[in-house]
Protein backbone atom coordinates (compact mmCIF):
# COMPACT_ATOMS: atom_id res chain seq x y z
CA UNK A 1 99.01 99.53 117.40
CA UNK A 2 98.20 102.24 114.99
CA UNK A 3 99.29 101.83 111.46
CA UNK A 4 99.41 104.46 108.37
CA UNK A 5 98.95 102.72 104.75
CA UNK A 6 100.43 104.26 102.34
CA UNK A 7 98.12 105.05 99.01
CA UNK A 8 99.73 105.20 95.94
CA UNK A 9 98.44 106.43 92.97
CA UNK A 10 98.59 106.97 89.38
CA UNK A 11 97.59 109.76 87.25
CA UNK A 12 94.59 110.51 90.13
CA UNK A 13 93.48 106.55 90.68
CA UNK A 14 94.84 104.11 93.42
CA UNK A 15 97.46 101.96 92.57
CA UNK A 16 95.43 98.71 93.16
CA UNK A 17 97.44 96.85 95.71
CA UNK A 18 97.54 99.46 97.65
CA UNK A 19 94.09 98.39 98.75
CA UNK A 20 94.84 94.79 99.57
CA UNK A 21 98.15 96.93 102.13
CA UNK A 22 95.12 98.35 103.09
CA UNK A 23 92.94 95.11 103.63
CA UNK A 24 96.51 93.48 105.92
CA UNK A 25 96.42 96.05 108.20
CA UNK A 26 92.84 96.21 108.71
CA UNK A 27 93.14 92.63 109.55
CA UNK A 28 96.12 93.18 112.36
CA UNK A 29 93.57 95.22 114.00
CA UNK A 30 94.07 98.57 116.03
CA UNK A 31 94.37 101.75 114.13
CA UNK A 32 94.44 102.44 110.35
CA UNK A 33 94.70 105.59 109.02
CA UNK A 34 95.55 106.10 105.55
CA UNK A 35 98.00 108.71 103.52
CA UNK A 36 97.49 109.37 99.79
CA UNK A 37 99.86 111.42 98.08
CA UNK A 38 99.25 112.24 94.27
CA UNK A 39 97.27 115.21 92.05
CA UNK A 40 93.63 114.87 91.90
CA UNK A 41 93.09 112.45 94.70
CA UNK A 42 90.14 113.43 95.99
CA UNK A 43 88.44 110.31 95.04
CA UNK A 44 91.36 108.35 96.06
CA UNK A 45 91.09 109.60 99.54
CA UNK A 46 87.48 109.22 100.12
CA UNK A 47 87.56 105.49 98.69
CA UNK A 48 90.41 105.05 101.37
CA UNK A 49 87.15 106.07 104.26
CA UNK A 50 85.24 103.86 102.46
CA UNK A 51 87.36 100.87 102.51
CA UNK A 52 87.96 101.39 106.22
CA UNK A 53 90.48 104.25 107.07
CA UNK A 54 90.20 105.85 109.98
CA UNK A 55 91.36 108.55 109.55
CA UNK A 56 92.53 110.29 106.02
CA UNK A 57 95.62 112.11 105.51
CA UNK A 58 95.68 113.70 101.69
CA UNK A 59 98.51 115.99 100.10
CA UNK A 60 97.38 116.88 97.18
CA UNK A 61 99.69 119.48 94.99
CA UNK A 62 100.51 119.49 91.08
CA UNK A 63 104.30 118.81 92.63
CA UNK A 64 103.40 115.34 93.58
CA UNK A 65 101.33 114.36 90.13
CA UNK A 66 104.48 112.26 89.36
CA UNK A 67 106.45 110.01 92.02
CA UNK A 68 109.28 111.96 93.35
CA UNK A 69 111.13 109.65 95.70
CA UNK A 70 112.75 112.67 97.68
CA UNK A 71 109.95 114.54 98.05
CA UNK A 72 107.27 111.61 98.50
CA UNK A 73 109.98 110.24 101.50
CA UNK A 74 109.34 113.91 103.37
CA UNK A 75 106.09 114.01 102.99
CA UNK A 76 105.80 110.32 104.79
CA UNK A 77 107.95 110.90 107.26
CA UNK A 78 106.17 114.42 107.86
CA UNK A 79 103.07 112.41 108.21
CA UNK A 80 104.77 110.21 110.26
CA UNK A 81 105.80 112.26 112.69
CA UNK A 82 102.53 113.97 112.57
CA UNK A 83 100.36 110.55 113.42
CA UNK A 84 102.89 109.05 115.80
CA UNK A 85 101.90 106.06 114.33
CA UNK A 86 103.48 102.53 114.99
CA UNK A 87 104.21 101.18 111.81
CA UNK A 88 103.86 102.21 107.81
CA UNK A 89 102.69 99.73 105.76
CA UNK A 90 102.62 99.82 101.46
CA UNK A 91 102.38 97.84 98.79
CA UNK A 92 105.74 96.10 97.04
CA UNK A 93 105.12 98.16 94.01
CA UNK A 94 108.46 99.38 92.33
CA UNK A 95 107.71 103.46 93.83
CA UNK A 96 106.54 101.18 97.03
CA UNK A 97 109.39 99.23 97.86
CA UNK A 98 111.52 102.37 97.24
CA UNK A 99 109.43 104.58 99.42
CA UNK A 100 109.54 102.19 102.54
CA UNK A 101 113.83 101.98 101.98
CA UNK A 102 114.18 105.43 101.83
CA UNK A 103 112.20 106.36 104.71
CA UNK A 104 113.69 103.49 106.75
CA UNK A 105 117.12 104.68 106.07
CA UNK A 106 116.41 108.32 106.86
CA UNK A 107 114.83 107.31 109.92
CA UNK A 108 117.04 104.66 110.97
CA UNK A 109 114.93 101.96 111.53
CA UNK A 110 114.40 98.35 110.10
CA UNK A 111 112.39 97.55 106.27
CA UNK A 112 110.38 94.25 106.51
CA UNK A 113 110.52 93.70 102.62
CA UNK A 114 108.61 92.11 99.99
CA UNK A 115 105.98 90.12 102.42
CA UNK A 116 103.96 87.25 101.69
CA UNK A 117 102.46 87.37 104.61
CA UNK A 118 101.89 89.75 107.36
CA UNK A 119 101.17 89.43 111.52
CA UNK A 120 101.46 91.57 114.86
CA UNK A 121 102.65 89.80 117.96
CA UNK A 122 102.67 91.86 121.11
CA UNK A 123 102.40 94.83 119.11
CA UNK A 124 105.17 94.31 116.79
CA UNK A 125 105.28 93.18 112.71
CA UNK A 126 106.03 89.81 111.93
CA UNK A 127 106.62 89.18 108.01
CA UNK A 128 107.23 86.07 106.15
CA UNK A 129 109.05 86.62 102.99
CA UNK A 130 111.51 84.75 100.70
CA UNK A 131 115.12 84.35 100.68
CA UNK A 132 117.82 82.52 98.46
CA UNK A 133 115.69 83.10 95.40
CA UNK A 134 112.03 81.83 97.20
CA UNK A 135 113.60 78.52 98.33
CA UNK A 136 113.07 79.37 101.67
CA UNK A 137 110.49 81.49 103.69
CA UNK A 138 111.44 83.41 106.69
CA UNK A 139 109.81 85.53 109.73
CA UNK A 140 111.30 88.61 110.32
CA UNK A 141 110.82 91.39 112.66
CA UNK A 142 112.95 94.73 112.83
CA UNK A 143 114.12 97.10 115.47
CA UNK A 144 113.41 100.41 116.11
CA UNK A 145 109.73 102.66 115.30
CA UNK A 146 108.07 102.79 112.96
CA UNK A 147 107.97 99.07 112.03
CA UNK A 148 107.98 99.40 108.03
CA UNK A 149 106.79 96.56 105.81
CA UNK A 150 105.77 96.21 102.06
CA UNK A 151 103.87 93.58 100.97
CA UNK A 152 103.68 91.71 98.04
CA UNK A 153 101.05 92.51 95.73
CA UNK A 154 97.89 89.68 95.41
CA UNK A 155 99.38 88.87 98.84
CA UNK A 156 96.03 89.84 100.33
CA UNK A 157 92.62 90.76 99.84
CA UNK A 158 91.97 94.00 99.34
CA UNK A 159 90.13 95.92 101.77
CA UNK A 160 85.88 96.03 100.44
CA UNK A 161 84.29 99.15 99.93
CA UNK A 162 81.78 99.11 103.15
CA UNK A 163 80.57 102.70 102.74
CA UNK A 164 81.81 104.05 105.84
CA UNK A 165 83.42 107.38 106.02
CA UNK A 166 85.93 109.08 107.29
CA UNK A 167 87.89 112.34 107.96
CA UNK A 168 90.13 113.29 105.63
CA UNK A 169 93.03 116.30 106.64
CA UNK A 170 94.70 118.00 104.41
CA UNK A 171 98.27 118.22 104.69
CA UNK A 172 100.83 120.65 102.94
CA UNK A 173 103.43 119.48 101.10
CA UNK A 174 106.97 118.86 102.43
CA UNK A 175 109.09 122.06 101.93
CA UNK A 176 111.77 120.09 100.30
CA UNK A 177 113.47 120.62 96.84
CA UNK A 178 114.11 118.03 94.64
CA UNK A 179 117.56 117.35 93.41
CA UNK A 180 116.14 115.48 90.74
CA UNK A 181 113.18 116.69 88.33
CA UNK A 182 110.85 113.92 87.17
CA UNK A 183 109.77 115.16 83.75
CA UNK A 184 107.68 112.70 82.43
CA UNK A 185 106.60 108.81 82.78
CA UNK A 186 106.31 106.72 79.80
CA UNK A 187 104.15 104.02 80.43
CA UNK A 188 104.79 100.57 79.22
CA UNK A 189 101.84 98.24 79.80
CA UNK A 190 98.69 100.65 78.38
CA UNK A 191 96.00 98.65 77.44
CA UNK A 192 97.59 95.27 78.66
CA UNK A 193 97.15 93.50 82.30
CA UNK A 194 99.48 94.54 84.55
CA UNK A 195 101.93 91.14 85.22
CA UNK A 196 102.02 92.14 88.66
CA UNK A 197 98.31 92.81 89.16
CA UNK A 198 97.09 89.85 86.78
CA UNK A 199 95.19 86.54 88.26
CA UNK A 200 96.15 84.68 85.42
CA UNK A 201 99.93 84.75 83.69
CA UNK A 202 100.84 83.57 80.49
CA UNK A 203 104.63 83.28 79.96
CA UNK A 204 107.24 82.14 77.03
CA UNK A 205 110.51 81.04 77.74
CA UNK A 206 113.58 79.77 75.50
CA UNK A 207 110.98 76.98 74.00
CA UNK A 208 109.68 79.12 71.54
CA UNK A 209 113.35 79.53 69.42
CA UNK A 210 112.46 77.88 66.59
CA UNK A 211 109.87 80.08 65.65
CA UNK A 212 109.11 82.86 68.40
CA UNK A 213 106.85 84.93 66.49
CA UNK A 214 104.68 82.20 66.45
CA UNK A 215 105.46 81.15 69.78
CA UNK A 216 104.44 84.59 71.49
CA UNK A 217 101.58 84.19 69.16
CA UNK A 218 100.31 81.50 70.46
CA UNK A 219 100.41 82.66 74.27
CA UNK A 220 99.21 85.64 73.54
CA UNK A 221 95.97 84.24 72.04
CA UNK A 222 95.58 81.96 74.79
CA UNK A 223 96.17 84.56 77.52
CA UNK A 224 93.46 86.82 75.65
CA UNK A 225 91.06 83.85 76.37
CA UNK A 226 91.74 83.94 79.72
CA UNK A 227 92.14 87.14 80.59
CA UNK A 228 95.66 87.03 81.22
CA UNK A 229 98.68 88.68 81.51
CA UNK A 230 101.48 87.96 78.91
CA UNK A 231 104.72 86.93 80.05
CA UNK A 232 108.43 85.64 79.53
CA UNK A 233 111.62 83.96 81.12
CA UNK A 234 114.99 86.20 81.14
CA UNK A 235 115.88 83.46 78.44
CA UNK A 236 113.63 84.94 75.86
CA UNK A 237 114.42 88.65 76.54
CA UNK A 238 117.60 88.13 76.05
CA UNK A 239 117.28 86.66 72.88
CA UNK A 240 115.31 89.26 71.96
CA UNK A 241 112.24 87.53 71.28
CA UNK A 242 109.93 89.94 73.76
CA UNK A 243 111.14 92.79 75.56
CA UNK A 244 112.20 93.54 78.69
CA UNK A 245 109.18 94.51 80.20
CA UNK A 246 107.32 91.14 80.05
CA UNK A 247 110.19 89.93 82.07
CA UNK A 248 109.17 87.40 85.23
CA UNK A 249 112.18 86.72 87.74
CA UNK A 250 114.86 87.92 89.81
CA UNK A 251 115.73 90.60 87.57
CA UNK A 252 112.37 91.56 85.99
CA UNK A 253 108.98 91.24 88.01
CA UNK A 254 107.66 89.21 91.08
CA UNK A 255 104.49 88.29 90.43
CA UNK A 256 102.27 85.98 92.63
CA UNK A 257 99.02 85.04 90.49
CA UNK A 258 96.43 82.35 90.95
CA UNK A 259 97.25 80.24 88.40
CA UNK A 260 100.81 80.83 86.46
CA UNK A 261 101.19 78.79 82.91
CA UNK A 262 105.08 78.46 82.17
CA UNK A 263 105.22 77.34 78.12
CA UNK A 264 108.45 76.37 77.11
CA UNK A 265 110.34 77.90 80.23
CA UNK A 266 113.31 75.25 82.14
CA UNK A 267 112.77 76.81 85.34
CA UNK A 268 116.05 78.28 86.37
CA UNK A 269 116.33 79.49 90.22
CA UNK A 270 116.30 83.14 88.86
CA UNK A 271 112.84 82.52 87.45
CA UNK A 272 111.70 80.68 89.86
CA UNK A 273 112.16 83.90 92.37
CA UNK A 274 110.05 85.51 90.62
CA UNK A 275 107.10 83.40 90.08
CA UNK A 276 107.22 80.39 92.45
CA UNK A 277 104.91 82.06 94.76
CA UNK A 278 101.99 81.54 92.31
CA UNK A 279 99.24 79.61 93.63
CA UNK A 280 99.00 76.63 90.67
CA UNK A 281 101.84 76.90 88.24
CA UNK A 282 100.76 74.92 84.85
CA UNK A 283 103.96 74.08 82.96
CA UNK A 284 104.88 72.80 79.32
CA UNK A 285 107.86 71.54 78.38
CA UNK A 286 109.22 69.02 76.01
CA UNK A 287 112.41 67.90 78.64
CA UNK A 288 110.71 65.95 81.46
CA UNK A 289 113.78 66.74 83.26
CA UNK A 290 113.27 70.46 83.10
CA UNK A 291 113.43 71.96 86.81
CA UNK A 292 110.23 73.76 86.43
CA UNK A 293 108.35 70.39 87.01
CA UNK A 294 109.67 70.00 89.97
CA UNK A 295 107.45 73.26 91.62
CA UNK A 296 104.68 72.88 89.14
CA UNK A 297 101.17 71.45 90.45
CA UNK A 298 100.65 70.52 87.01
CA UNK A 299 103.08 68.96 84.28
CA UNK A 300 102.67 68.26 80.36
CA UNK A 301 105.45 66.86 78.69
CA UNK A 302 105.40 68.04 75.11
CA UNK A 303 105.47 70.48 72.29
CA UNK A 304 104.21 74.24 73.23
CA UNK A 305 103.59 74.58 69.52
CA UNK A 306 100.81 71.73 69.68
CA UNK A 307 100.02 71.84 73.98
CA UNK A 308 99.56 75.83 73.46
CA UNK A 309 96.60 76.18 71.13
CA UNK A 310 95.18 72.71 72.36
CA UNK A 311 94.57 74.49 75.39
CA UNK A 312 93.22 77.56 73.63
CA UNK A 313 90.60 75.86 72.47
CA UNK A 314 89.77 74.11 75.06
CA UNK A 315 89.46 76.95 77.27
CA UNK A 316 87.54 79.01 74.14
CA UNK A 317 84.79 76.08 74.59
CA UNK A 318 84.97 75.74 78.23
CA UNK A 319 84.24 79.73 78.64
CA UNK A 320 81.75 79.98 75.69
CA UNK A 321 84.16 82.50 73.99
């Protein structure tokens, strides 16, 4: 089976879960070749070599500094046709997840989506991934070639940098004009951890009302000593005590860290979509009856306002900081 990975970048630097799509298919075994797509990506598409590509395929053009859905799904497909390969693989970003739909739709073929994990029997994709709001996990394969899958991000290792190398062609952009001009991007995380990159995730749910100044204040500090990612339940966006973009659920991000610390947050399903993958969820809440308790490896039963910057300090002393 040969499969093409699908690089993305940003502003000239891999998009950093591309590399663990990378790592998956390297671990199906048979062919991976690689396609990076972006402005200045020369060192994007040698790292791809490095980390165990095959085979390189770069398009490199001012046009495609910015993602373009239309013209990112030719240049794929063009690719695509180009490698004959058996199955695309990319990472469940938001331009990821995107990119796969529109290219399965224009080719007609199935869109294994959001995996958590990723297999080939007999030469075809097998992915498990969630349904009715992560309460149950399912295998799915799809019809038709190429197989298409995304995969959730910190759903796999990313592939090491073994210092092989590897040849990269150059490939001219899809002739295809745009029916929409992407003018600019304004970016909403610089300077923080990414919540959908992040190991560690803080996040702030409807617990914080009576004062959520302080309240964010408090996770904030402790997610600075652990190098963590700041985030909130729908509950607390919509009262307008963070906005939208710290958002963890159904409607804001899926995130899958190693250790998830829910302060103040109930746990309703549409959260729990969005975070129940995490590896040890930590959660604070004064209602020992709050659903989140039921999915949480860990439990405290009190006050976020007093549990919050116990914890702080504790961790301050446990990592000397």
């Amino acid at each position: 089976m040969k499969t093409l990975v699908f690089i993305e970048t940003d502003s000239g630097v891999a998009v950093g879960s591309s590399w663990e799509a990378l790592g998956k298919a390297l671990s199906l075994g048979g062919e991976v070749e690689a396609l990076v797509i972006g402005h200045a990506v020369e060192a994007v598409a040698a790292e791809a070599g490095a980390r165990g590509a095959t085979k390189v395929y770069r398009i490199d053009d001012p046009s495609r500094a910015l993602f373009d859905l239309e013209l990112y799904t030719e240049d794929v497909k063009a690719v695509l046709a180009e490698t004959n390969a058996d199955a695309l693989l990319a990472s469940h970003t938001g331009n990821g997840r995107d990119l796969a739909a529109a290219v399965g739709f224009d080719l007609g073929v199935g869109v294994i989506a959001d995996c958590l994990e990723l297999k080939a029997e007999d030469g075809k994709l097998v992915g498990t991934r969630p349904i009715y709001s992560g309460n149950i996990l399912v295998d799915v394969r799809v019809d038709g070639r190429p197989q298409i899958a995304t995969l959730r991000p910190r759903a796999a290792a990313p592939a090491p940098v073994t210092g092989a190398t590897a040849p990269i062609v150059d490939v001219a952009p899809a002739a295809a004009k745009a029916r929409v001009q992407v003018q600019a991007v304004e970016r909403a995380e610089t300077g923080e951890i990414s919540l959908t990159d992040a190991s560690i995730i803080v996040s702030g749910g409807r617990g914080v009302a009576k004062d959520p100044d302080l309240g964010f204040k408090l996770i904030r500090e402790l997610a600075q000593v652990l190098g963590a990612a700041v985030g909130a339940s729908r509950a607390a966006v919509d009262a307008g005590f963070i906005p939208y973009k710290y958002q963890v659920g159904q409607t804001g991000k899926v995130v899958r860290p190693d250790l998830y610390i829910a302060c103040g947050i109930s746990g309703a399903v549409q959260h729990l979509a969005g975070m129940g993958s995490s590896k040890v969820i930590v959660a604070i809440n004064k209602d020992a009856e709050a659903p989140i308790f039921s999915v949480a490896n860990y439990g405290i039963v009190g006050d976020l306002f007093e549990i919050v910057p116990a914890l702080t300090r504790a961790a301050k002393a446990k990592l000397n900081r």
